[in-house]
C-alpha atoms as a PDB file:
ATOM      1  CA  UNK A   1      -2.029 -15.419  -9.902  1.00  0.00           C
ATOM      2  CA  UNK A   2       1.422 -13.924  -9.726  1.00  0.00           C
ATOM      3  CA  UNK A   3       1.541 -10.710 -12.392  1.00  0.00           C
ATOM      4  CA  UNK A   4       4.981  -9.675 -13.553  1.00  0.00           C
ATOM      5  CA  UNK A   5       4.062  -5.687 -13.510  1.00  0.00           C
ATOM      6  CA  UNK A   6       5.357  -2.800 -14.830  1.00  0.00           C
ATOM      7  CA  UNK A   7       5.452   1.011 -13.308  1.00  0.00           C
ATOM      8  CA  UNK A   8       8.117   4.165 -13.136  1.00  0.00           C
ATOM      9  CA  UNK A   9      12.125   4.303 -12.917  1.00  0.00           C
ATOM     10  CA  UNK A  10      12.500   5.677  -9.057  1.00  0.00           C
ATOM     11  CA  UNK A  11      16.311   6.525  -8.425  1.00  0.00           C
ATOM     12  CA  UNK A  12      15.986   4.073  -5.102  1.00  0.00           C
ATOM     13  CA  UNK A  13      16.196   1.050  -7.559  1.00  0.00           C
ATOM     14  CA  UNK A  14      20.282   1.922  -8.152  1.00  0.00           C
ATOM     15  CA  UNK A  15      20.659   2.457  -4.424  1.00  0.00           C
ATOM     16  CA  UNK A  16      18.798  -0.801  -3.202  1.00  0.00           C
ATOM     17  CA  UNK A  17      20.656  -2.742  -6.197  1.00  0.00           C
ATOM     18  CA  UNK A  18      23.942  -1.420  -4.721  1.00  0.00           C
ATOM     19  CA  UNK A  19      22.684  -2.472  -1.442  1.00  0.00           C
ATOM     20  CA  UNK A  20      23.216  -5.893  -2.355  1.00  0.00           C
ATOM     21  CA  UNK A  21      25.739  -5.794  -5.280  1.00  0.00           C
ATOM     22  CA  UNK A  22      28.353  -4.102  -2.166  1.00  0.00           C
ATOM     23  CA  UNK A  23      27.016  -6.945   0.109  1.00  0.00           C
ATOM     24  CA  UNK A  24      27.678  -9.847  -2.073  1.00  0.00           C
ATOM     25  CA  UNK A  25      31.186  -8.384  -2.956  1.00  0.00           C
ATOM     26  CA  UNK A  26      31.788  -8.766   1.261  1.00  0.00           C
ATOM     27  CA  UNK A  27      30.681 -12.342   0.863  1.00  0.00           C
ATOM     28  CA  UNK A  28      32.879 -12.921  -1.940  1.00  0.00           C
ATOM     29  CA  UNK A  29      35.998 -11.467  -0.278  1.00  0.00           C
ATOM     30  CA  UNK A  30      35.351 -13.173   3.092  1.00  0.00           C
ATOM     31  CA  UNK A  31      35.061 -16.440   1.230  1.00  0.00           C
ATOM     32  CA  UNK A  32      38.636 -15.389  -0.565  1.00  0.00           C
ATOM     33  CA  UNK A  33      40.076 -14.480   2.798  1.00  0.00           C
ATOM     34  CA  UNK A  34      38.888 -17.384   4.502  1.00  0.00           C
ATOM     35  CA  UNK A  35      40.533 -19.517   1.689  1.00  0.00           C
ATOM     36  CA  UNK A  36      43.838 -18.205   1.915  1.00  0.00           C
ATOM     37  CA  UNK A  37      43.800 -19.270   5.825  1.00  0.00           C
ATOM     38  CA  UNK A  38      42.838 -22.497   5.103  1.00  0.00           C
ATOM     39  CA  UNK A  39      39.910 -21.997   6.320  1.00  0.00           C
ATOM     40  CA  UNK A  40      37.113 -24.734   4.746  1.00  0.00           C
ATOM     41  CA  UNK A  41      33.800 -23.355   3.093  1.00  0.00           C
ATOM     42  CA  UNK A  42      30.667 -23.160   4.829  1.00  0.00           C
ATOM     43  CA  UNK A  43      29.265 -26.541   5.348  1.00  0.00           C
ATOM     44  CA  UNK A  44      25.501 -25.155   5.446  1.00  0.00           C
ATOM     45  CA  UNK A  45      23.299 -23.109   2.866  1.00  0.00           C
ATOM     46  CA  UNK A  46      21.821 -21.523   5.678  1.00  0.00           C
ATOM     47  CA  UNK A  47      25.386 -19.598   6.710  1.00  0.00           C
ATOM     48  CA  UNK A  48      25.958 -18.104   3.826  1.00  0.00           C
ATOM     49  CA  UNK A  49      22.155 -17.065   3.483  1.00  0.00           C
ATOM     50  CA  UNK A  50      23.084 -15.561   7.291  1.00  0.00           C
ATOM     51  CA  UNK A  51      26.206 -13.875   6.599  1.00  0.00           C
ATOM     52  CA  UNK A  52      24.837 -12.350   2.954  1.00  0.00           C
ATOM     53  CA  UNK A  53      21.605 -11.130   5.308  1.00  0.00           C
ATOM     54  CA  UNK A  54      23.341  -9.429   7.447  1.00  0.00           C
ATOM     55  CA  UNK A  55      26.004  -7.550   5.064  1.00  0.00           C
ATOM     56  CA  UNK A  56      22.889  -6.592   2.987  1.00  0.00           C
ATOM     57  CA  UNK A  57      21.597  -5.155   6.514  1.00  0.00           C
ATOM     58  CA  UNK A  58      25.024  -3.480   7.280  1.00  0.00           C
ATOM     59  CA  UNK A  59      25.093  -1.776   3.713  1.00  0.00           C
ATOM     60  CA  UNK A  60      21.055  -0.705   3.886  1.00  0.00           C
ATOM     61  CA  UNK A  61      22.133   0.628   6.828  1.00  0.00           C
ATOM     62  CA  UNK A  62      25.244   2.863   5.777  1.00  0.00           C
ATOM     63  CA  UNK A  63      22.880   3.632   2.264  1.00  0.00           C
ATOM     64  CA  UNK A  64      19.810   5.098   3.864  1.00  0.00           C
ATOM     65  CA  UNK A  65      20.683   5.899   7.825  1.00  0.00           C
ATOM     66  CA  UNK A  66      21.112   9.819   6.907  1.00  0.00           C
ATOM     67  CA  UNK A  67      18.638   9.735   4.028  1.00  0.00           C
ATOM     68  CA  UNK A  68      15.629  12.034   5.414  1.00  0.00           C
ATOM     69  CA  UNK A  69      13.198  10.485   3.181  1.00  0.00           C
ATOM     70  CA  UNK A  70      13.574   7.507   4.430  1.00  0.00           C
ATOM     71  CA  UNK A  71      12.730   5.800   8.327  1.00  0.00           C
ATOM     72  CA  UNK A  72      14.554   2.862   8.986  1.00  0.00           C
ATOM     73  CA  UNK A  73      13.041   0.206  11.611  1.00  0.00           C
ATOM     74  CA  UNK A  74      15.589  -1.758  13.518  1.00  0.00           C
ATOM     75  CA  UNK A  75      13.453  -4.743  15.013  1.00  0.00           C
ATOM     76  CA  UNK A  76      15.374  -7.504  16.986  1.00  0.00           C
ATOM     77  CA  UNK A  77      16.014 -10.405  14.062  1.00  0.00           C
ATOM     78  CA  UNK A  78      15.516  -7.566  11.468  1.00  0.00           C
ATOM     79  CA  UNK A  79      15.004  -3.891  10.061  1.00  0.00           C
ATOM     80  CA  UNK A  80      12.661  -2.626   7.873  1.00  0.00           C
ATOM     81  CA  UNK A  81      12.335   0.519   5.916  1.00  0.00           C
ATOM     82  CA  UNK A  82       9.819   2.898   5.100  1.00  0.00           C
ATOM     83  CA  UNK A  83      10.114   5.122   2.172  1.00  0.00           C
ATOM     84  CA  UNK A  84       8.487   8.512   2.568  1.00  0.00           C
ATOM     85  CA  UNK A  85       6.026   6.794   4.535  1.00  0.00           C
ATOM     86  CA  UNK A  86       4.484   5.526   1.065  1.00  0.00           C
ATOM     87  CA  UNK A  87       6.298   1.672   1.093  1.00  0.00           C
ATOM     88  CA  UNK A  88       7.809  -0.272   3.724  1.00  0.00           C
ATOM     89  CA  UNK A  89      10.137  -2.670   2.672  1.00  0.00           C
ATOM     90  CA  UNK A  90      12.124  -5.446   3.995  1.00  0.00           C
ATOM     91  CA  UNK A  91      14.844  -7.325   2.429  1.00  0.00           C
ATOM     92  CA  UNK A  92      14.861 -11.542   2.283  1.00  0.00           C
ATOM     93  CA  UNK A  93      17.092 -13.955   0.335  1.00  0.00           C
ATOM     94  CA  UNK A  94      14.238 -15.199  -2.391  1.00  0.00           C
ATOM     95  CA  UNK A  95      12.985 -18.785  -3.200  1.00  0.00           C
ATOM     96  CA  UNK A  96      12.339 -20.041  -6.803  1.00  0.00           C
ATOM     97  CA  UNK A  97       8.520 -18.731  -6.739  1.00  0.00           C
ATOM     98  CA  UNK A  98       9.603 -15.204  -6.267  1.00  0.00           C
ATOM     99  CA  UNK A  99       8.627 -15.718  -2.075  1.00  0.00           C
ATOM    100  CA  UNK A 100      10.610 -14.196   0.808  1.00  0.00           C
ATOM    101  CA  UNK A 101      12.459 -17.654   3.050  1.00  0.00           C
ATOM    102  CA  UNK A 102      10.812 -16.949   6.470  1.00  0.00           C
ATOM    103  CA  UNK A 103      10.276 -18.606   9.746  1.00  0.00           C
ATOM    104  CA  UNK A 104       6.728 -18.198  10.167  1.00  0.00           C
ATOM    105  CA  UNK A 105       6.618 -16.260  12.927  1.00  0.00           C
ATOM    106  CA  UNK A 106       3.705 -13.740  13.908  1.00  0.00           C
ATOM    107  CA  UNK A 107       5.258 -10.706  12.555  1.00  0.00           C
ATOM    108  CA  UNK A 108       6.332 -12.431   9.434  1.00  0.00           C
ATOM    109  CA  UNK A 109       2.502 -13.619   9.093  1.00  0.00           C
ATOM    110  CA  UNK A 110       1.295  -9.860   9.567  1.00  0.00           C
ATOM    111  CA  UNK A 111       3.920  -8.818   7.261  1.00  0.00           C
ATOM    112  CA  UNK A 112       3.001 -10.656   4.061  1.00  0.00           C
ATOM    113  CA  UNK A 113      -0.838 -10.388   4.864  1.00  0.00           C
ATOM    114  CA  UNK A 114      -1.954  -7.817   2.425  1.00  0.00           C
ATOM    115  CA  UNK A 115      -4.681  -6.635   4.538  1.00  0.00           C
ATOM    116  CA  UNK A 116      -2.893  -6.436   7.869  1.00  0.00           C
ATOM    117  CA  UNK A 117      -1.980  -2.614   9.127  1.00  0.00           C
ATOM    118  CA  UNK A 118       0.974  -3.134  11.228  1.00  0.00           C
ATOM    119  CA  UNK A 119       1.417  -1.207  14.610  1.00  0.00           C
ATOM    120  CA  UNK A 120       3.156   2.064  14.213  1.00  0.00           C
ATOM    121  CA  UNK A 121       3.401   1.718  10.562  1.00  0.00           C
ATOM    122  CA  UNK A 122       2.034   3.939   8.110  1.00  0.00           C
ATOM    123  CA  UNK A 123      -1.617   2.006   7.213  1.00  0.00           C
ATOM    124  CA  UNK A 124      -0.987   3.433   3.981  1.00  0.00           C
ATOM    125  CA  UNK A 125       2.482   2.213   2.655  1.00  0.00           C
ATOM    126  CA  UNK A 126       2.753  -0.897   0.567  1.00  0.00           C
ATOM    127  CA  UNK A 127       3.976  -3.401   1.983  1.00  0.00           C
ATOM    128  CA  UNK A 128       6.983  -5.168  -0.351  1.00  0.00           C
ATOM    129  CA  UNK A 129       9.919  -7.080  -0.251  1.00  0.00           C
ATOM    130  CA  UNK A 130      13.048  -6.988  -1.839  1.00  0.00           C
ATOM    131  CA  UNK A 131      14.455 -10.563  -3.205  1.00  0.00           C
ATOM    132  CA  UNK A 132      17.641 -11.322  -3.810  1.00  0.00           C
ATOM    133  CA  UNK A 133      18.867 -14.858  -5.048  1.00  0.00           C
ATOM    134  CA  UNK A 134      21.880 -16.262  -6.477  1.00  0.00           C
ATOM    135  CA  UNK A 135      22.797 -18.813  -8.890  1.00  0.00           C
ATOM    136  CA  UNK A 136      23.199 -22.450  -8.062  1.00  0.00           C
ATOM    137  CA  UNK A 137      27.184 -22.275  -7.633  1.00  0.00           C
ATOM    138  CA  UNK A 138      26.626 -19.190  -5.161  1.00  0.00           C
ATOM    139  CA  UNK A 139      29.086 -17.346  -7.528  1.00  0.00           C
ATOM    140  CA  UNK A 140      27.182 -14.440  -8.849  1.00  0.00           C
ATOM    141  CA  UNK A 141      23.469 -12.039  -7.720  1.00  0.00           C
ATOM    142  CA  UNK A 142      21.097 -14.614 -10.266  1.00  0.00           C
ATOM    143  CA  UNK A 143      18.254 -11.759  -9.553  1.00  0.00           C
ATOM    144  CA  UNK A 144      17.227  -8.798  -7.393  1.00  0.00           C
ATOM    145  CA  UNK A 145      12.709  -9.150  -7.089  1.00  0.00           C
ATOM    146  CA  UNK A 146      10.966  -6.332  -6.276  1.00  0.00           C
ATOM    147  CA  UNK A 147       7.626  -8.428  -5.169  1.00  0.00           C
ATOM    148  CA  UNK A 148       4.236  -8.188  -3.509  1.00  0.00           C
ATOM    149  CA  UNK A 149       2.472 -10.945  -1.247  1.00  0.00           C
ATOM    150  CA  UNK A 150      -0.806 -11.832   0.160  1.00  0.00           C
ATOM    151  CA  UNK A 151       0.828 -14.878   2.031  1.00  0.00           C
ATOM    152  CA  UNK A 152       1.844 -17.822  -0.332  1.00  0.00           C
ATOM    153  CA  UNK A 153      -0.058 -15.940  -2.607  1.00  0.00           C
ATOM    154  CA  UNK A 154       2.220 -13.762  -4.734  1.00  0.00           C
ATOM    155  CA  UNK A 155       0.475 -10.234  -6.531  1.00  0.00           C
ATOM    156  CA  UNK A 156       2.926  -8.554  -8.601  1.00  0.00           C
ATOM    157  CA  UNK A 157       7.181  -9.143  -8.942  1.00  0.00           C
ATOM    158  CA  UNK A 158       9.502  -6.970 -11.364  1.00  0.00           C
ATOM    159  CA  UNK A 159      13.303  -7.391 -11.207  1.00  0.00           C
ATOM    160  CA  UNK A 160      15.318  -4.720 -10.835  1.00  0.00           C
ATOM    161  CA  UNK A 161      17.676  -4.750 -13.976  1.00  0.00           C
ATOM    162  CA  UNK A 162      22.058  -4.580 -13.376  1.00  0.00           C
ATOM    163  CA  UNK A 163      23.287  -0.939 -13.309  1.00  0.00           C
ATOM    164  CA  UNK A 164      23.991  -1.135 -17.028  1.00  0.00           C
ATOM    165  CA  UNK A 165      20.420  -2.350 -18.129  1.00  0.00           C
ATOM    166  CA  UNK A 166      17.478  -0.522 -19.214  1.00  0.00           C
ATOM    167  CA  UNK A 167      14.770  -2.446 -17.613  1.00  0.00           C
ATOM    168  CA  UNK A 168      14.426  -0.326 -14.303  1.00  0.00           C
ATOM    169  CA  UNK A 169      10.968   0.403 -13.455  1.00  0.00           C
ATOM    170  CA  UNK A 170       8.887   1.934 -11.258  1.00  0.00           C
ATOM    171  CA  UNK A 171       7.118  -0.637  -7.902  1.00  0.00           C
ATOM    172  CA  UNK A 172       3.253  -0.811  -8.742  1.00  0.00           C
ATOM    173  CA  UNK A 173       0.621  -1.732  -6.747  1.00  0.00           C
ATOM    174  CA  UNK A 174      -1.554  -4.908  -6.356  1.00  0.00           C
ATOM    175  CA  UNK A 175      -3.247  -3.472  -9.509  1.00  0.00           C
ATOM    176  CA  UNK A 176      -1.003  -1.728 -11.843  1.00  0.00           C
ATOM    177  CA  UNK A 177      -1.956   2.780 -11.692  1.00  0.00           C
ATOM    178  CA  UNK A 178      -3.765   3.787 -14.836  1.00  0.00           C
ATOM    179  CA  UNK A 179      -1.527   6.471 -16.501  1.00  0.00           C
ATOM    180  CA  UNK A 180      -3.404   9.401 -15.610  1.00  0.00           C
ATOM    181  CA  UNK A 181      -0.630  12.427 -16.486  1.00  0.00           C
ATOM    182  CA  UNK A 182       0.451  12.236 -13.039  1.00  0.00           C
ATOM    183  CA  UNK A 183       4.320  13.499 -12.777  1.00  0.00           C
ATOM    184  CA  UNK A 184       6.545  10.755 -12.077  1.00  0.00           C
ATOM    185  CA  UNK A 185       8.087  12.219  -8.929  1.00  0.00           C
ATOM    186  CA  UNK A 186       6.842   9.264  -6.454  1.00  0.00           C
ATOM    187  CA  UNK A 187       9.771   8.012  -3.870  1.00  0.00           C
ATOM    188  CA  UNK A 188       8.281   4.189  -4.828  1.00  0.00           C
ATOM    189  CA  UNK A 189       5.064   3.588  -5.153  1.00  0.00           C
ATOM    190  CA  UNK A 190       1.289   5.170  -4.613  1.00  0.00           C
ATOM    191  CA  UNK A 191      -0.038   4.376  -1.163  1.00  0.00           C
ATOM    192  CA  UNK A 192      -2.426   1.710  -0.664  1.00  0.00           C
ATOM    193  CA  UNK A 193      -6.126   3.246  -0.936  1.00  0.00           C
ATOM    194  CA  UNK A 194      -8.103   1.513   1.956  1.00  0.00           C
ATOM    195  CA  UNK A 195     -11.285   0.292   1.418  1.00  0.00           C
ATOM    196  CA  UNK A 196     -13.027   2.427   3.876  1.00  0.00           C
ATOM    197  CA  UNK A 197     -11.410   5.682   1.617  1.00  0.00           C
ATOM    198  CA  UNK A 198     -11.952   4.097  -1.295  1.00  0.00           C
ATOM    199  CA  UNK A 199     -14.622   1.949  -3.711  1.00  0.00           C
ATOM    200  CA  UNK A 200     -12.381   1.275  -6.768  1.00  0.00           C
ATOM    201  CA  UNK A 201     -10.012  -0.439  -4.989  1.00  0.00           C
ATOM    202  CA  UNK A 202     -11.209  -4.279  -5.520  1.00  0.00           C
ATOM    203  CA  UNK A 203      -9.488  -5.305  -8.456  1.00  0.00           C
ATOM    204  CA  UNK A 204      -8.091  -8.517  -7.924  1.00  0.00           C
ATOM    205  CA  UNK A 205      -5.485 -10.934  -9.970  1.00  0.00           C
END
């Protein structure tokens, strides 16, 4: 069962909602220019999805290249990035259930298996994605998910608020952390406690 969770404010959640807020302004003023050339509007979904991907790629890019904290993974149909080597995160263009669009591919499949440690990766960092979706007319960001998967299975989703809200929090695990006076100085989230390191982590939804 999907659990909408709660956790910390991080000050990545204003970059990453930047990330896409700059991207979706390039989409917006290539439609405009594209317009005034008489240019018609993309016939297929899947283009804009395409072109919106890979602005949201060229701003995460530009936002988090120099950031030292931060290890960005170019891969050949995508990049990922790993936070402090405590969450590795990807972004996708979200579905109505709060689920990354993918081809299934094998590294997609590894990806959203909870359990799967992928190679070179830290075996530690939480694996997330971050969903963004507009609304029907394509004319505004509808929602930016922070989410968890165990494949179709979803585990925990948040949405990070609009700059001007006050309902930024924190990425939790698969089990929200107990507040146990810790100071609130994590880049994202804990790490994923293995099994083999661990005996209280079998909490499930």
């Amino acid at each position: 069962m999907a659990r909408n969770s709660g956790g910390r404010s991080t000050p990545f959640h204003g970059r990453i909602r930047n990330v896409i807020d700059r991207a979706f302004k390039d989409l917006l003023e290539l439609r405009s220019c594209l317009k005034e050339k008489g240019v018609a509007p993309f016939i297929y979904e899947r283009t804009t999805a395409n072109v919106l991907f890979d602005f949201v790629i060229q701003h995460a890019h530009a936002e988090f290249d120099t950031d030292q904290n931060v290890r960005v993974i170019d891969q050949s149909q995508t990049v990922k990035f790993c936070f402090g080597d405590k969450v590795l995160l990807r972004f996708k263009k979200g579905d109505k259930d709060h689920l990354g669009r993918n081809l299934l591919t094998q590294a997609v499949i590894d990806f959203v298996n909870a359990g799967a440690f992928l190679p070179g990766m830290p075996p530690a960092a939480a694996k997330v994605e971050i969903l963004y979706s507009l609304n029907d007319l394509e004319t505004e960001i509808e929602s930016i998910i922070v989410a968890a998967r165990d494949g179709d299975q979803m585990l925990w989703h948040y949405e990070i608020g609009k700059p001007d809200a006050e309902n930024v929090i924190g990425l939790p695990l698969t089990t929200p952390p107990a507040d146990d006076g810790e100071d609130d100085d994590e880049l994202l989230v804990r790490p994923r406690v293995r099994p083999a390191d661990s005996e209280s982590d079998s909490e499930s939804d």
